[in-house]
Protein backbone atom coordinates (compact mmCIF):
# COMPACT_ATOMS: atom_id res chain seq x y z
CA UNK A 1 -9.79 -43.20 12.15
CA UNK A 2 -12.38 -44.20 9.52
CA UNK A 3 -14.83 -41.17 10.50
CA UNK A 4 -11.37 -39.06 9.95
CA UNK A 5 -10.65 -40.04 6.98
CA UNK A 6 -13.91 -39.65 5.87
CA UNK A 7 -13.91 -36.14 6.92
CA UNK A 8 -10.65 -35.66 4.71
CA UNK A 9 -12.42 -36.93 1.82
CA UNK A 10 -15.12 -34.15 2.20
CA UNK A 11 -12.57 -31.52 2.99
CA UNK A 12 -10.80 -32.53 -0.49
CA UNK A 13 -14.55 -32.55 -2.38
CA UNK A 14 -15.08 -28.91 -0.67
CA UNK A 15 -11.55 -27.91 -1.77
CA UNK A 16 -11.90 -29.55 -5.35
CA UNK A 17 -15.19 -28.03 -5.91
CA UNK A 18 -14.07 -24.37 -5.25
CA UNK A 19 -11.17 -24.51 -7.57
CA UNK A 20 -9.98 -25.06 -11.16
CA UNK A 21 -12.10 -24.34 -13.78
CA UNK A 22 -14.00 -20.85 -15.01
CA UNK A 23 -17.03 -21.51 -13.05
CA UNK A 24 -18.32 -18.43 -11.45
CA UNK A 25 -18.46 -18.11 -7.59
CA UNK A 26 -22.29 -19.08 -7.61
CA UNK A 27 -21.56 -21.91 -9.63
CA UNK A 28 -18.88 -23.42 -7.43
CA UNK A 29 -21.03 -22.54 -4.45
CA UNK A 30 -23.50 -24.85 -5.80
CA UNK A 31 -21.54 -27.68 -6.02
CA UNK A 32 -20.44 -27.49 -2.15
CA UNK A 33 -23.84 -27.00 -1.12
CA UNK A 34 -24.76 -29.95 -3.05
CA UNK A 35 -21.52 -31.80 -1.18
CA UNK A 36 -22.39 -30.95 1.63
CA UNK A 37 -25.92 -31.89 2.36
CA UNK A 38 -24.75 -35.29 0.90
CA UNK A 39 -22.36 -35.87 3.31
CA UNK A 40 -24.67 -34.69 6.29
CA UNK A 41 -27.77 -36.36 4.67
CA UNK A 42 -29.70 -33.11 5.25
CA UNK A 43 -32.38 -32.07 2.55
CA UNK A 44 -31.43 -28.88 2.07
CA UNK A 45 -28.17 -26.65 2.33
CA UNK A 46 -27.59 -22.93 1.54
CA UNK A 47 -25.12 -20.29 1.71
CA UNK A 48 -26.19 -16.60 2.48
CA UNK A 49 -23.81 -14.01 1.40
CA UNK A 50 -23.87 -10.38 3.34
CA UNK A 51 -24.82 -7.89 0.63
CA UNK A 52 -23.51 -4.40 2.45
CA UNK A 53 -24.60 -2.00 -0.05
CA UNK A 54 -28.08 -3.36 0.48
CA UNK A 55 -27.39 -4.61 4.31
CA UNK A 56 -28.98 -8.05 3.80
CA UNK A 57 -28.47 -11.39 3.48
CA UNK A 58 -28.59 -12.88 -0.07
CA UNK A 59 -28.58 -16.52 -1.15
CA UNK A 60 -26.37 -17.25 -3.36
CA UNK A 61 -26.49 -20.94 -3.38
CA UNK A 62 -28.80 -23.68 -2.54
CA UNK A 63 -29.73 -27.47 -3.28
CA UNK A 64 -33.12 -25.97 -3.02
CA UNK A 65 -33.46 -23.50 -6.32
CA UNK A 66 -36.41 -21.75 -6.15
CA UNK A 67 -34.81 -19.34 -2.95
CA UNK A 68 -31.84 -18.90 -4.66
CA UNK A 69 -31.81 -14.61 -4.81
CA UNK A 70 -33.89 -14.37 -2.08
CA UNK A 71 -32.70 -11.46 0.91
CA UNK A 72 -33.11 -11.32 4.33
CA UNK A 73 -32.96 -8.00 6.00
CA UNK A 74 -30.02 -7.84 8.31
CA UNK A 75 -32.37 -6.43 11.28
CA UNK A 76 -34.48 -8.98 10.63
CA UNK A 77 -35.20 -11.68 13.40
CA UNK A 78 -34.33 -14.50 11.65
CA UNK A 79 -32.17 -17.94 12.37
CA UNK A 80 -29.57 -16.44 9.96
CA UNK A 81 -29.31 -13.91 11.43
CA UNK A 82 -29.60 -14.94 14.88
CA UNK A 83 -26.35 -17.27 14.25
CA UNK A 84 -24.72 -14.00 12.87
CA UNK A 85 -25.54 -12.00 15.80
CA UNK A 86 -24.46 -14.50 18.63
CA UNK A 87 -20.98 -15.26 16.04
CA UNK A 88 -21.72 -19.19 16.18
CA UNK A 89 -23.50 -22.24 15.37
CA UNK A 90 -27.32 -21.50 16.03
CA UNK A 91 -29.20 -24.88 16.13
CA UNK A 92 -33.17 -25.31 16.31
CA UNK A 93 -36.22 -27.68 16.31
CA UNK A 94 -39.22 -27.57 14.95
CA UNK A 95 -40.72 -26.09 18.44
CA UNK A 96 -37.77 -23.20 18.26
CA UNK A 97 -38.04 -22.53 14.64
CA UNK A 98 -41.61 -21.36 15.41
CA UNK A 99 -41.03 -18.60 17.54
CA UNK A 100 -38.57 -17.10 13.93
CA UNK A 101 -41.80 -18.28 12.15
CA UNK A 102 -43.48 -14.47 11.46
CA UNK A 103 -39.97 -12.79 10.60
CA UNK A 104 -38.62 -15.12 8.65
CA UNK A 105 -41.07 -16.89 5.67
CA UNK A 106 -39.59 -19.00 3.42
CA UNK A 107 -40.99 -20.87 0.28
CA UNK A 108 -40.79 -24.04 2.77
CA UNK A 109 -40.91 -25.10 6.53
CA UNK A 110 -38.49 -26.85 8.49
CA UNK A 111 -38.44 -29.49 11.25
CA UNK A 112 -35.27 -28.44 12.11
CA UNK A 113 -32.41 -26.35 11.13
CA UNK A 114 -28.25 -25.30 11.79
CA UNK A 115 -27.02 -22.07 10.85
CA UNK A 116 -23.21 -21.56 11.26
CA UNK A 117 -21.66 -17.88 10.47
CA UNK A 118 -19.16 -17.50 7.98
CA UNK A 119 -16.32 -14.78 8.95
CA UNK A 120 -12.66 -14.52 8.42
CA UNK A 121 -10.20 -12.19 10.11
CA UNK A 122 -13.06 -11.01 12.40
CA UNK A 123 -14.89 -10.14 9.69
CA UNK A 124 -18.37 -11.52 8.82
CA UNK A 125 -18.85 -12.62 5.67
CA UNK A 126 -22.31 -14.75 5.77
CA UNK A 127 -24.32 -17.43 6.57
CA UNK A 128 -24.52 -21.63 5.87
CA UNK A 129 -27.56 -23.25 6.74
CA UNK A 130 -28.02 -27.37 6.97
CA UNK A 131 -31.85 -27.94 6.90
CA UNK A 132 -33.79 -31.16 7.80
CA UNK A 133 -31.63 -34.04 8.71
CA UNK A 134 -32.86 -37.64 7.67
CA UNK A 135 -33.78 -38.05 11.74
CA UNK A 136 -35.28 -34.83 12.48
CA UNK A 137 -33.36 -35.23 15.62
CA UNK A 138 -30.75 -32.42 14.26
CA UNK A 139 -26.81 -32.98 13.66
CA UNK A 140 -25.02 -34.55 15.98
CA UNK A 141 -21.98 -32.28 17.98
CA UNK A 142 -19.60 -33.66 16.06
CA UNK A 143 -21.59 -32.92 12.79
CA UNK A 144 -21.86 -29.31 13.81
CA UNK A 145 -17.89 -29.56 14.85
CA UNK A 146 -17.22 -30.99 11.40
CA UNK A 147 -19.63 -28.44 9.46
CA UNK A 148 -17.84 -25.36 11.41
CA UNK A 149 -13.88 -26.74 10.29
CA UNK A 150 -15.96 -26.68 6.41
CA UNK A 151 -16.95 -23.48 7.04
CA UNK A 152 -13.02 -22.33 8.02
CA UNK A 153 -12.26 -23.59 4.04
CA UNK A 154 -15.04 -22.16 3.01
CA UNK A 155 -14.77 -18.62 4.61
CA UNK A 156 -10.78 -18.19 3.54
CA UNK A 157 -12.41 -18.66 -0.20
CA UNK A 158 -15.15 -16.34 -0.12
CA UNK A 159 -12.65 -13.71 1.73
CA UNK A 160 -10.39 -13.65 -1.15
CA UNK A 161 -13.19 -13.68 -3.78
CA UNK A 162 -14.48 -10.80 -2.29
CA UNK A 163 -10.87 -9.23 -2.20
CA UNK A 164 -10.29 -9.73 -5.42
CA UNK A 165 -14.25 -8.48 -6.90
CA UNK A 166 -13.30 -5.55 -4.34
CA UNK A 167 -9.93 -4.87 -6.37
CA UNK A 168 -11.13 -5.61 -9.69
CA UNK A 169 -14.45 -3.44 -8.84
CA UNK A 170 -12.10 -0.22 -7.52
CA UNK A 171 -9.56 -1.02 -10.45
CA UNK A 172 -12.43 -0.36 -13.01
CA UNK A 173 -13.82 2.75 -11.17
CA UNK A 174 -10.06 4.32 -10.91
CA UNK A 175 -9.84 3.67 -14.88
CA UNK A 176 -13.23 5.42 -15.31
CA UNK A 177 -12.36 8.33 -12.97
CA UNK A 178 -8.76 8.50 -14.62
CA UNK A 179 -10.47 8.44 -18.12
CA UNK A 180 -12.75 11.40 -17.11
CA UNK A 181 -10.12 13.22 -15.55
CA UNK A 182 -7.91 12.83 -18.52
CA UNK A 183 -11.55 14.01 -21.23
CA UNK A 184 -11.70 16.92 -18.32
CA UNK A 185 -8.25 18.42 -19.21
CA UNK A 186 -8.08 17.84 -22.60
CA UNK A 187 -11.56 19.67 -22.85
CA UNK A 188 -9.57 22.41 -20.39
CA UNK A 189 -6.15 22.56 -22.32
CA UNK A 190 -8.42 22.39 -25.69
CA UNK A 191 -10.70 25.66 -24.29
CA UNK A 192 -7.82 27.25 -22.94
CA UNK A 193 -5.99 26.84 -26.16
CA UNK A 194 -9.04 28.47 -28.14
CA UNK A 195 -9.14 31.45 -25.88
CA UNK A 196 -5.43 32.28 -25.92
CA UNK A 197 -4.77 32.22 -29.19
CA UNK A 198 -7.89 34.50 -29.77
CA UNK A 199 -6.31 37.10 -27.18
CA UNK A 200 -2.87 36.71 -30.07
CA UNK A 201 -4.77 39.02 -32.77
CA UNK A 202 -6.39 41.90 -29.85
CA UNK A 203 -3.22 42.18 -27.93
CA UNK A 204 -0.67 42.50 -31.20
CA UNK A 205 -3.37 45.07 -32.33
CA UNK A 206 -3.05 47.04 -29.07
CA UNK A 207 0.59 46.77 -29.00
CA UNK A 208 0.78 48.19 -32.37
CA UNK A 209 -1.21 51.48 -31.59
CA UNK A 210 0.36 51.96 -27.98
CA UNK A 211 3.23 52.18 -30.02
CA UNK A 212 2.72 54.22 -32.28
CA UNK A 213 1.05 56.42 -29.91
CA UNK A 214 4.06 56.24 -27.90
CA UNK A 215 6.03 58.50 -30.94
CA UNK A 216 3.76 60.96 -30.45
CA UNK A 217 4.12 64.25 -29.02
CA UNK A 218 2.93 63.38 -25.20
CA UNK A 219 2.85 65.31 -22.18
CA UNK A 220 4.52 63.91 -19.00
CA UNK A 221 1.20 62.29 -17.95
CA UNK A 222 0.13 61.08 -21.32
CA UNK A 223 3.57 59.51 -21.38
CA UNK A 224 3.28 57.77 -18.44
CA UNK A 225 0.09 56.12 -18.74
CA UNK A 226 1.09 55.14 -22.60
CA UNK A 227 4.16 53.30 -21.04
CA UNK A 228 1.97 51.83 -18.21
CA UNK A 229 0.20 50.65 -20.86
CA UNK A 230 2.48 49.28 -23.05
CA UNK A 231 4.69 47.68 -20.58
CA UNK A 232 0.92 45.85 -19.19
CA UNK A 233 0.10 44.96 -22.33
CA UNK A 234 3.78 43.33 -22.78
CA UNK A 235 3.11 41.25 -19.92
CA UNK A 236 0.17 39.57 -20.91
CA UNK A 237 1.75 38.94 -24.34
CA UNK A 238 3.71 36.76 -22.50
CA UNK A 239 1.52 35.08 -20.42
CA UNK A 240 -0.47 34.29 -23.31
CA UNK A 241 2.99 32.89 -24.99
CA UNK A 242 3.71 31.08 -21.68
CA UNK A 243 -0.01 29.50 -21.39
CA UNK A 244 0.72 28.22 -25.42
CA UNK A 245 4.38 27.04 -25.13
CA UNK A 246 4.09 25.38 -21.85
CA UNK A 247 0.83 23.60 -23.23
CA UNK A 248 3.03 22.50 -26.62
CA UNK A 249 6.59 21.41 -24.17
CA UNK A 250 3.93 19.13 -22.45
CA UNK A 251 2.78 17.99 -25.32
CA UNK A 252 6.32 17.41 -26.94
CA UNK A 253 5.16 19.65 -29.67
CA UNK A 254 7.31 22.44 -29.45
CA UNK A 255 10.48 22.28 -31.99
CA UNK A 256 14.07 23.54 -30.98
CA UNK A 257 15.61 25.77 -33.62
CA UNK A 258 19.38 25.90 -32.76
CA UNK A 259 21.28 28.87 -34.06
CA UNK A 260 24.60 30.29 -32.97
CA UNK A 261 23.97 32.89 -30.67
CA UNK A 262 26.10 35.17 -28.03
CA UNK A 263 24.45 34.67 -24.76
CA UNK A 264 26.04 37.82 -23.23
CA UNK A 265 24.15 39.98 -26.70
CA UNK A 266 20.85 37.93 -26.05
CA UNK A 267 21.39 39.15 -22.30
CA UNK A 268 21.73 42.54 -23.06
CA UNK A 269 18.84 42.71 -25.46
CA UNK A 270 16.65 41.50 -23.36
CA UNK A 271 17.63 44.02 -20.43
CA UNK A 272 16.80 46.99 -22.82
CA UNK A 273 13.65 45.86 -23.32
CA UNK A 274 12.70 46.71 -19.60
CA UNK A 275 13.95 49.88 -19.70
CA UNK A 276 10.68 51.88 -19.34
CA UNK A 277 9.77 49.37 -16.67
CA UNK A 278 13.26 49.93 -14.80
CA UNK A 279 12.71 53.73 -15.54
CA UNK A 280 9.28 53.48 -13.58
CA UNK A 281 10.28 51.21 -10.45
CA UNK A 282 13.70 53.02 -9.51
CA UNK A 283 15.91 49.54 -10.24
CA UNK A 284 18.79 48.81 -12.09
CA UNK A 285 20.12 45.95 -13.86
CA UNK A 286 23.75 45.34 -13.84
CA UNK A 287 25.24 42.56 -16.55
CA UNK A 288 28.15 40.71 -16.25
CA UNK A 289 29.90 38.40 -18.28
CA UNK A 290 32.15 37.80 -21.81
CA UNK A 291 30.49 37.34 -25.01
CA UNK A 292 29.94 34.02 -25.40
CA UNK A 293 28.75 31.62 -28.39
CA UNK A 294 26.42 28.85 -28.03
CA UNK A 295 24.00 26.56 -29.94
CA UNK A 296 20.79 27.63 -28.44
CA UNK A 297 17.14 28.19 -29.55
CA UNK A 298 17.73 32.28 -29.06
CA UNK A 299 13.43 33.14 -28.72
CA UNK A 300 13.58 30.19 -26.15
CA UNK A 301 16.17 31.37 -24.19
CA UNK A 302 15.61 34.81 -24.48
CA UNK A 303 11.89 34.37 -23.03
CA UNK A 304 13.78 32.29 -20.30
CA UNK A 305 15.68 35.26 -19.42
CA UNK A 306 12.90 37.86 -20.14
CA UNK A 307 10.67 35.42 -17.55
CA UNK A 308 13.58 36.01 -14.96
CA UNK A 309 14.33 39.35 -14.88
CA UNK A 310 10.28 40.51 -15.02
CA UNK A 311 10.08 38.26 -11.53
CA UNK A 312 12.85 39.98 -10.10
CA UNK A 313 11.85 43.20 -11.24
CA UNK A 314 8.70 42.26 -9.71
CA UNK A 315 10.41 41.85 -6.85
CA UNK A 316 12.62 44.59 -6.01
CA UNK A 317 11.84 47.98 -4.46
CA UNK A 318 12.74 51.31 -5.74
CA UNK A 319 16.57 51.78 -5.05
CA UNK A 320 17.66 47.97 -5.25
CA UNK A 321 19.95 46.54 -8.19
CA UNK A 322 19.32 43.24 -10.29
CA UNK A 323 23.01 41.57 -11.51
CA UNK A 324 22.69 39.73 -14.61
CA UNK A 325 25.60 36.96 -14.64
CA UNK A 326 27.47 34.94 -17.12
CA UNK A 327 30.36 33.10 -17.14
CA UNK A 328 31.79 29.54 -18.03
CA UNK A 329 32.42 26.31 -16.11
CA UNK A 330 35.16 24.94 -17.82
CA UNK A 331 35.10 21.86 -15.34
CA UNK A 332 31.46 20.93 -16.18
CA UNK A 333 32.02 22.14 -19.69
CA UNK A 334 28.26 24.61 -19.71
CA UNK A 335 27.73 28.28 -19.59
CA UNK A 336 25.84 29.22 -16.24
CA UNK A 337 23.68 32.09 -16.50
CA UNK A 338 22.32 33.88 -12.88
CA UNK A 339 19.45 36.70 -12.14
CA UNK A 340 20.20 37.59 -9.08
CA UNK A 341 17.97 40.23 -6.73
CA UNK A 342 17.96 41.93 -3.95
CA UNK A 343 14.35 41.39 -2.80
CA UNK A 344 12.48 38.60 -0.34
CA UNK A 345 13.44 34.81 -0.34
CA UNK A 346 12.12 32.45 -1.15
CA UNK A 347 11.33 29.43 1.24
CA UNK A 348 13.83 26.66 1.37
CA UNK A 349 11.06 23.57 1.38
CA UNK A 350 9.27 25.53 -1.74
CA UNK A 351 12.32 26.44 -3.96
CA UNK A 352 11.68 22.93 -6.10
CA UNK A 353 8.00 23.89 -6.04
CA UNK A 354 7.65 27.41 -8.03
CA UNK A 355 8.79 25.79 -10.87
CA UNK A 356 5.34 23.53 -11.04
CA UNK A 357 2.54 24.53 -13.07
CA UNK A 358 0.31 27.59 -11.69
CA UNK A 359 2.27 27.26 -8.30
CA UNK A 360 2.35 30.85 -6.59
CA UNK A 361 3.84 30.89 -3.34
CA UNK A 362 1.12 33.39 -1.66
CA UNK A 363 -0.14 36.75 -0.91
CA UNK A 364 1.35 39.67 1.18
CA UNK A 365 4.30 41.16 2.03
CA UNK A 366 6.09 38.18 2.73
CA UNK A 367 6.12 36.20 0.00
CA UNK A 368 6.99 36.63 -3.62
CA UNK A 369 4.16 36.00 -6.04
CA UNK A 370 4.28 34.93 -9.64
CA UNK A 371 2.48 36.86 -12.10
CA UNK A 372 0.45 33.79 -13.99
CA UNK A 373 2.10 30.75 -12.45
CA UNK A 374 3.23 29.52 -15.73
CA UNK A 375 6.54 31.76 -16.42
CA UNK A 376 9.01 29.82 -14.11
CA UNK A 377 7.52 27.10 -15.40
CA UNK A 378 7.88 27.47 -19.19
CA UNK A 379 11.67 28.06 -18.03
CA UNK A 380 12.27 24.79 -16.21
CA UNK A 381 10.67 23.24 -19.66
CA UNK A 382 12.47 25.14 -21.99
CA UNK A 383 15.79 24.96 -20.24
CA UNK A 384 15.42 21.16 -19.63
CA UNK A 385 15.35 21.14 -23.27
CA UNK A 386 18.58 22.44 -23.94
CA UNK A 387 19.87 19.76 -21.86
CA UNK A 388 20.86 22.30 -18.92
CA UNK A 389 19.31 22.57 -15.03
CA UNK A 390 17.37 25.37 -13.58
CA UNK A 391 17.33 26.15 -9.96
CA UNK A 392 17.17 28.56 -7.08
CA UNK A 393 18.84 29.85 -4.34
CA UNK A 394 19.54 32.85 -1.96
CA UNK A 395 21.99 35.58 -2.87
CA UNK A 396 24.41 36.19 -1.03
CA UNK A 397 23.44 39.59 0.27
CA UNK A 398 19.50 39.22 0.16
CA UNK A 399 16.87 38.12 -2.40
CA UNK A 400 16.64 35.45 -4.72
CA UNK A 401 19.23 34.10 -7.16
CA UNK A 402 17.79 32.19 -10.04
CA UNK A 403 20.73 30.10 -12.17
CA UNK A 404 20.36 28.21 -15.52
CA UNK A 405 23.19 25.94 -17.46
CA UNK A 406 23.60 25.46 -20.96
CA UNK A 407 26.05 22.42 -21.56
CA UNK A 408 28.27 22.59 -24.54
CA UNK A 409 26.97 20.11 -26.19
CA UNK A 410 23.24 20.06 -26.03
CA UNK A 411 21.35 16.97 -25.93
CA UNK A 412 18.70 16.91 -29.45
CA UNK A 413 15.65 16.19 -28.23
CA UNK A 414 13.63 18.23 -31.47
């Protein structure tokens, strides 16, 4: 009972001398190491710590100073490693240290030596050695019984140090890859900035002269290729005003100007502008709905709508018929607005995906393909700011029907 209680005292020393205060790992280390060769009345006691980006053993604490830092190759034939190896208590004299003699030099010789592993969960963690007993005989078994229940203490308490370094250490290199990822795209949105609103000045000036060459007297070729023109050139005018808005909704830069404004007018302006471009691919667009008043940002909208009816022009083959349609939910109190076509669908498990950022939704005949990536998404933004929802769905026939809602009263977010 006396040798037990003993054995509790030492337990409570390790226990005490691994906890409370700011002392480093090393530091606390040092004061078991210390406890423990007192209690076993060896000279010396060390703990070797497995270093795995090197693959060696490293001590990290001993009652003897000067080989405190020194490694030990894990290949190496050693009575560390030999304990490590085998996965228990390795115990030698004087005769059986000599054959480890030419693999493993240290800064002093032994007469004999115990070297218990350290390991946790099944994994290994390291090494404690107990050097040179008082009787040179070696530790008793129920020394090395007592020394391996220390080393269970000891081996939950390096396990969660080295949890908790491996946390804090992949914490800090997360932070520093998040931190370069976020300099990376601000250098990107920055550059992409610059360029686009360089392209403003060319493509107003090419606009300009298309269009005035457009009043000209033209043969039916010259015509042709001036409205191709044009109507290319108004594409990339808004792709360019896409790339900039999108950039300034993400940014929360953008302002809302609210203005009273009859949807079913905006509609129909925006229709005439396509009608070269309806002219040239054989489609129609049909609008229906009432005039209607709301308190909506009319460029933002009208770009919304613009954005639509260019993909389902896109879309459509020679022959087929887009349907505009407005009307009002006097239940939800909002004004839904549908573009509705007549060409492929689109995928149920990506209809909540074409509205992210430079999301296209392939190549070939069977799929439809967004022009930039960034029009159906500068419509979810814009849209969300009015307050309303923008989704997408099969019509009824065949094709795509894109809807939008504008509630009555809009939320401010400007």
């Amino acid at each position: 009972m006396a040798a037990e209680a003993v054995f509790r005292t030492l337990v409570h020393k390790v226990v005490e001398g691994l906890s409370g205060d700011t002392a480093t790992l090393d530091e606390r280390l040092q004061r078991v190491v210390h406890i423990l060769a007192g209690y076993f009345k060896v000279e010396k006691c060390s703990v070797m710590i497995i270093n795995k980006d090197d693959m060696t053993l490293e001590v990290r604490a001993s009652t003897n100073l000067s080989i405190i830092g020194m490694k030990r190759r894990l290949s190496d034939v050693t009575v560390a490693t030999r304990a490590l190896i085998e996965d228990a208590p390795f115990q030698a004299d004087k005769k059986r240290l000599s054959y480890f003699t030419p693999a493993d030099r240290s800064r002093y010789s032994s007469s004999n030596s115990l070297s218990i592993p350290i390991r946790y969960d099944n994994k290994k963690i390291g090494v404690m050695n107990l050097t040179d007993t008082g009787s040179h005989r070696g530790l008793t078994k129920r020394q090395v019984k007592e020394a391996a229940e220390i080393i269970d203490y000891l081996a939950v308490y390096l396990y969660a140090s080295q949890a908790r370094n491996f946390l804090v250490n992949r914490t800090i290199k997360y932070k520093d890859a998040v931190s370069q990822l976020v300099s990376t795209n601000e250098m990107k949105a920055n550059l992409t900035s610059f360029i686009v609103h360089d392209l403003k000045g060319p493509i107003s000036t090419i606009m300009a002269n298309l269009d005035m060459l457009s009043h000209e007297v033209l043969n039916e070729q010259q015509m042709e290729s001036v409205n191709l023109a044009l109507n290319d050139v108004y594409k990339m005018q808004r792709m360019v005003m896409n790339i900039l808005d999108v950039q300034k909704m993400e940014e929360g830069k953008i302002k809302i100007y609210r203005q009273e404004t009859d949807i079913c007018e905006l509609a129909g302006r925006e229709i005439a502008a396509f009608k070269n471009l309806l002219v040239m691919n054989g489609t129609a667009i049909v609008l229906e709905g009432e005039p209607r008043m709301l308190y909506i940002d009319e460029s933002l909208i009208g770009r919304t709508i613009s954005n639509l009816l260019i993909n389902a022009i896109e879309h459509s083959a020679e022959g087929q018929q887009i349907t505009v349609g407005i009307r009002h939910d006097a239940v939800m109190k909002e004004t839904v607005v549908s573009i509705a076509d007549e060409g492929i669908r689109i995928p149920d498990d990506l209809k909540e995906k074409i509205f992210d950022k430079y999301f296209q939704l392939g190549t070939g005949k069977m799929y439809r393909k967004t022009s930039t990536g960034l029009g159906l998404t500068f419509c979810k933004l814009a849209i969300d700011a009015h307050g309303g929802r923008l989704w997408v769905e099969d019509n009824d026939k065949c094709g795509t029907r894109f809807i939008f809602t504008l509630p009555e009263k809009l939320k401010r977010r400007d």
